[in-house]
C-alpha atoms as a PDB file:
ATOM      1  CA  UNK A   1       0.000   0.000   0.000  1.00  0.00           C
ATOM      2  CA  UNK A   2       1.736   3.533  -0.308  1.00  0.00           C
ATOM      3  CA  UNK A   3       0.558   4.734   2.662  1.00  0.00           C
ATOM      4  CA  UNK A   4       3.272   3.985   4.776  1.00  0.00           C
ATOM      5  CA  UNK A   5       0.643   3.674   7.725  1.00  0.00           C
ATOM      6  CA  UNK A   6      -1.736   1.580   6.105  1.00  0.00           C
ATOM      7  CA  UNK A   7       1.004  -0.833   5.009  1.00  0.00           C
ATOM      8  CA  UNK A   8       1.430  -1.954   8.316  1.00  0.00           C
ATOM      9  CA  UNK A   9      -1.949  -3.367   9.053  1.00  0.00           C
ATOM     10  CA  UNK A  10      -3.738  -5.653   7.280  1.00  0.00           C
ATOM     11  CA  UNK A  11      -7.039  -4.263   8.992  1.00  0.00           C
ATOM     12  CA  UNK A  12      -8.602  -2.079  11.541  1.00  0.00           C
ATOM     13  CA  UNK A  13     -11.574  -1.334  12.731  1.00  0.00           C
ATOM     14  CA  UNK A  14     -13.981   0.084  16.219  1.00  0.00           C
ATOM     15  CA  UNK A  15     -16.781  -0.398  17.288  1.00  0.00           C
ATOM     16  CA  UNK A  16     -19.312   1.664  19.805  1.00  0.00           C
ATOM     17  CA  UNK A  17     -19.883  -1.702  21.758  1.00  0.00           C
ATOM     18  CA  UNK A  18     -23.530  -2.602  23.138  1.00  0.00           C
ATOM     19  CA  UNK A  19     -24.157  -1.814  27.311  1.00  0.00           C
ATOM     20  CA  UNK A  20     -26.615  -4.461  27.129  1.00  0.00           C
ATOM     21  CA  UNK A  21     -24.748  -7.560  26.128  1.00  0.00           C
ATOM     22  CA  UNK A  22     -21.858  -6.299  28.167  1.00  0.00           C
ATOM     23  CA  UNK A  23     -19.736  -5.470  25.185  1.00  0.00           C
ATOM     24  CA  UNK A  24     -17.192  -2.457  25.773  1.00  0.00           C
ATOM     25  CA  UNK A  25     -16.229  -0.060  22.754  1.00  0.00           C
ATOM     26  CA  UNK A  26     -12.830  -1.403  21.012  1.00  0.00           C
ATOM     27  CA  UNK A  27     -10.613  -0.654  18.455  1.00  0.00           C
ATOM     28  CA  UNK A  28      -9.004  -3.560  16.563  1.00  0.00           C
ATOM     29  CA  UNK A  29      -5.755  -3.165  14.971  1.00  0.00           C
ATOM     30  CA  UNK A  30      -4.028  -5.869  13.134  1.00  0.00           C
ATOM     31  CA  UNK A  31       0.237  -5.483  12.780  1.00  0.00           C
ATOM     32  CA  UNK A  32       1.083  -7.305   8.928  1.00  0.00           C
ATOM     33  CA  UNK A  33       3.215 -10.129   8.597  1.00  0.00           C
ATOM     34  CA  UNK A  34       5.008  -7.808   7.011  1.00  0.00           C
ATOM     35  CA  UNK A  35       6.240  -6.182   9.450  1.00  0.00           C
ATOM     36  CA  UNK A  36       6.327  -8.353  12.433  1.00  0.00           C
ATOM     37  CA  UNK A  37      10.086  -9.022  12.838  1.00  0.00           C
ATOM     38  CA  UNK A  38      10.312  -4.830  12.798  1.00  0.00           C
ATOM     39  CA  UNK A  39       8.259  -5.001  15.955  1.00  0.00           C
ATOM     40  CA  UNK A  40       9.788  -7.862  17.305  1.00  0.00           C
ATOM     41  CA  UNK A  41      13.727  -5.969  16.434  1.00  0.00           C
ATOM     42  CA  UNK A  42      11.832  -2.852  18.489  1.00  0.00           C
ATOM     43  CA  UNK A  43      12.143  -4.078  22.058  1.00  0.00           C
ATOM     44  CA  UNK A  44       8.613  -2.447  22.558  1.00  0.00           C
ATOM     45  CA  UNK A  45       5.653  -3.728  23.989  1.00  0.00           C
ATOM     46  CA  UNK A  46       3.007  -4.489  20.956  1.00  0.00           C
ATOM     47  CA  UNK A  47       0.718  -2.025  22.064  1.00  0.00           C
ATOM     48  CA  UNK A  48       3.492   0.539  22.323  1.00  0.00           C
ATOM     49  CA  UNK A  49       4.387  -0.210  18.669  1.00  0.00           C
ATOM     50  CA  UNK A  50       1.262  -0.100  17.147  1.00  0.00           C
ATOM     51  CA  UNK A  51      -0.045   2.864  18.707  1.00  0.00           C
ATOM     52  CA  UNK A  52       1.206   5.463  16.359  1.00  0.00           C
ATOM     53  CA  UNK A  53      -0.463   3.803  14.033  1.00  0.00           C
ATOM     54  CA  UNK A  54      -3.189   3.020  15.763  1.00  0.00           C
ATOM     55  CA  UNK A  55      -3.152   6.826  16.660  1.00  0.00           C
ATOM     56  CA  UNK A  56      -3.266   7.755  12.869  1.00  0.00           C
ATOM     57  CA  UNK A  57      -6.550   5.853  12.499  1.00  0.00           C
ATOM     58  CA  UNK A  58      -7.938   7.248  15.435  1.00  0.00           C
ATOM     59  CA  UNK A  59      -6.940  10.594  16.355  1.00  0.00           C
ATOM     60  CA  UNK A  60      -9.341  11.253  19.496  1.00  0.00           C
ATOM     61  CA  UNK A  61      -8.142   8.157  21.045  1.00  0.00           C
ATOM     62  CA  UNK A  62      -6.273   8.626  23.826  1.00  0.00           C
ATOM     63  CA  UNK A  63      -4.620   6.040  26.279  1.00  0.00           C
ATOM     64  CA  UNK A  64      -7.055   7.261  29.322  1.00  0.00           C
ATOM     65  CA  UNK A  65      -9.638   5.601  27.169  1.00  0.00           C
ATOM     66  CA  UNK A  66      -8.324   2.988  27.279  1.00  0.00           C
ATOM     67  CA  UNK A  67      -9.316   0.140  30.065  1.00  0.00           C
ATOM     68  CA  UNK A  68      -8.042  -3.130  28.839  1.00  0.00           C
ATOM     69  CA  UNK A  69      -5.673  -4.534  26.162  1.00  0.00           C
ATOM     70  CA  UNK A  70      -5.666  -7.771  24.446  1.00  0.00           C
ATOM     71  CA  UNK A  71      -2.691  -9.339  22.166  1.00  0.00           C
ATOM     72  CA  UNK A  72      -3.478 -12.085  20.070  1.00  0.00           C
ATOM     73  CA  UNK A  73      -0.789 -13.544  17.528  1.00  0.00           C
ATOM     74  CA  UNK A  74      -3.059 -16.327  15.750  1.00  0.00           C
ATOM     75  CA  UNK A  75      -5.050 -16.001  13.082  1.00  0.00           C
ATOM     76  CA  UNK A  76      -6.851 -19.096  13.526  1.00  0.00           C
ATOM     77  CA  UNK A  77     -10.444 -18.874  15.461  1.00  0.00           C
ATOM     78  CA  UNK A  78     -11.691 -21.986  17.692  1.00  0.00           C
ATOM     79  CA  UNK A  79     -14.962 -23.135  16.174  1.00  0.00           C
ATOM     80  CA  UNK A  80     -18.426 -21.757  17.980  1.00  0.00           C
ATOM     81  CA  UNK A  81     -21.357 -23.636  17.639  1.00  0.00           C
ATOM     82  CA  UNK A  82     -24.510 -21.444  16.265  1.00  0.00           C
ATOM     83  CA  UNK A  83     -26.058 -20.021  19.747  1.00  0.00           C
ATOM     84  CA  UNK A  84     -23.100 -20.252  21.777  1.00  0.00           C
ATOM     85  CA  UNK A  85     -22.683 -16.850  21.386  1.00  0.00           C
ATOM     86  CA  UNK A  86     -25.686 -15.644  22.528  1.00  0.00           C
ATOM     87  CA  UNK A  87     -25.852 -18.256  25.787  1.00  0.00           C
ATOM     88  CA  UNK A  88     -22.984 -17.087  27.108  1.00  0.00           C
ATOM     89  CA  UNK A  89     -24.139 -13.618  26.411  1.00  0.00           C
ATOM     90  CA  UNK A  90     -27.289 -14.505  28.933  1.00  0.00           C
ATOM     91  CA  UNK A  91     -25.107 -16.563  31.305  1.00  0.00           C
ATOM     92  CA  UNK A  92     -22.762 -13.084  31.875  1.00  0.00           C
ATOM     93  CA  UNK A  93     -26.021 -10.819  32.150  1.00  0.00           C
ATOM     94  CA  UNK A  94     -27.357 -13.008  34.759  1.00  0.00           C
ATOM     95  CA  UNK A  95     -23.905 -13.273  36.616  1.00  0.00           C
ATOM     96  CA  UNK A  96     -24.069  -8.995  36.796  1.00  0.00           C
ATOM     97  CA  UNK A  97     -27.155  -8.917  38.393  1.00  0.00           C
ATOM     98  CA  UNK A  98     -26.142  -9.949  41.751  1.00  0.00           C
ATOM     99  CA  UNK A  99     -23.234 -11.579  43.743  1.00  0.00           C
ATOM    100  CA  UNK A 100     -22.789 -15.357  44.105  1.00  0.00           C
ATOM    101  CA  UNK A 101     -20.435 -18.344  45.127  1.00  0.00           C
ATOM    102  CA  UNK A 102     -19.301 -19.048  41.602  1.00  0.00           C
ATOM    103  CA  UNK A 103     -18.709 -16.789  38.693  1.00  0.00           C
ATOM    104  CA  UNK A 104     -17.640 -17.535  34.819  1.00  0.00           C
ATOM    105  CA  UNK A 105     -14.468 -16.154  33.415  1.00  0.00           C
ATOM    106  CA  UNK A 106     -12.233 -17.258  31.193  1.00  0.00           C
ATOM    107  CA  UNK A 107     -11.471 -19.027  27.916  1.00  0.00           C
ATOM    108  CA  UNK A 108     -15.337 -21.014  28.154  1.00  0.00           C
ATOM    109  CA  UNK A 109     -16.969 -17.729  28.176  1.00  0.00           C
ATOM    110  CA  UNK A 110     -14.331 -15.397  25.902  1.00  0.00           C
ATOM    111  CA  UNK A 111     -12.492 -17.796  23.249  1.00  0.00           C
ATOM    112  CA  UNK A 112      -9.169 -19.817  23.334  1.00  0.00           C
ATOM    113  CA  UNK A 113      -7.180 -17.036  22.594  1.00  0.00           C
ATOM    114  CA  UNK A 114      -5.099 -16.492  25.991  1.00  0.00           C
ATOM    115  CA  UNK A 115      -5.574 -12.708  25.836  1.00  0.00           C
ATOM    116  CA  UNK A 116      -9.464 -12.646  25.595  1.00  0.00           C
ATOM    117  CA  UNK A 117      -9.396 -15.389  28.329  1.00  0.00           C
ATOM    118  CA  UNK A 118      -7.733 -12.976  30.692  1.00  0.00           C
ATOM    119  CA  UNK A 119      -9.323  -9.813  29.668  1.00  0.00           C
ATOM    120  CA  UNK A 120     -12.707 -11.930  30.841  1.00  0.00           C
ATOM    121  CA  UNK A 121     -10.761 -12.906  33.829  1.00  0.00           C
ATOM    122  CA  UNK A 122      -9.715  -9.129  34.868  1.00  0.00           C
ATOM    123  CA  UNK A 123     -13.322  -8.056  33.908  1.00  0.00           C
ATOM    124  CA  UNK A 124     -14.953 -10.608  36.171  1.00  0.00           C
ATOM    125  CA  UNK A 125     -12.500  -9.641  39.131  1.00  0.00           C
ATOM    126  CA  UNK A 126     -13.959  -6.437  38.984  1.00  0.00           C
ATOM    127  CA  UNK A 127     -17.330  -7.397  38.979  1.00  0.00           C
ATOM    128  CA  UNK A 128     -16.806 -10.090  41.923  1.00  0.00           C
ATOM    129  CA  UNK A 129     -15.268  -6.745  43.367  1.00  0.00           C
ATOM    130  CA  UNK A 130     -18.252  -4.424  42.465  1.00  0.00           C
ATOM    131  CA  UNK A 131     -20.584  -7.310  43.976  1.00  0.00           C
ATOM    132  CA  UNK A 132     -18.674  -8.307  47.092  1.00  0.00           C
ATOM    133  CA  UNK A 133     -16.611  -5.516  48.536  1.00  0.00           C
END
């Protein structure tokens, strides 16, 4: 691509997110294969890297937006059965209404990818906060 900025993503994209099904605003931003190793020769975090970029896409984004950040290296998905989806959607809107012995967090109720995993694991500590202390 001749933008110089554009040539280092192979796609980006935000959403406004939906309050009701528990599902913050994000911005995705995908680093090309391309140019991986320069990020991995930078001794930066990948956040840290991409955020110029990220930056140039979004100009009103600024890092007090921003509450949680997930990495992901893998391209590949984990298969989801039609209506899993929206089960575990109603499973995590019953588990905010009030406190209980036993909450779900993890890679069951967020995908296999490690870094949604434990962004549902940090947001469920907070709620198990909001509820309990």
């Amino acid at each position: 691509h001749p933008d110089p900025v554009k040539a280092k993503t192979t796609y980006w994209f935000a959403t406004p997110g939906d309050p009701d099904l528990n599902h913050p605003p994000h911005v995705r931003y995908c680093l090309s294969r391309r140019h991986t190793p320069e990020w991995q020769k930078s001794d930066l975090a990948l956040e840290e890297f991409c955020w110029p970029a990220i930056k140039a896409f979004y100009p009103q984004l600024e890092k007090s937006h921003v509450v949680d950040i997930v990495d992901y290296t893998c391209d590949d998905l984990i298969y989801i059965p039609v209506g899993y989806v929206n089960q575990i959607a109603e499973v995590l809107r019953e588990q905010r209404k009030e406190r209980r012995g036993l909450y779900f967090a993890g890679e069951y109720v967020a995908g296999a990818h490690t870094g949604a995993a434990c962004a549902s694991g940090r947001s469920i500590a907070k709620l198990i906060k909001e509820h309990w202390i």
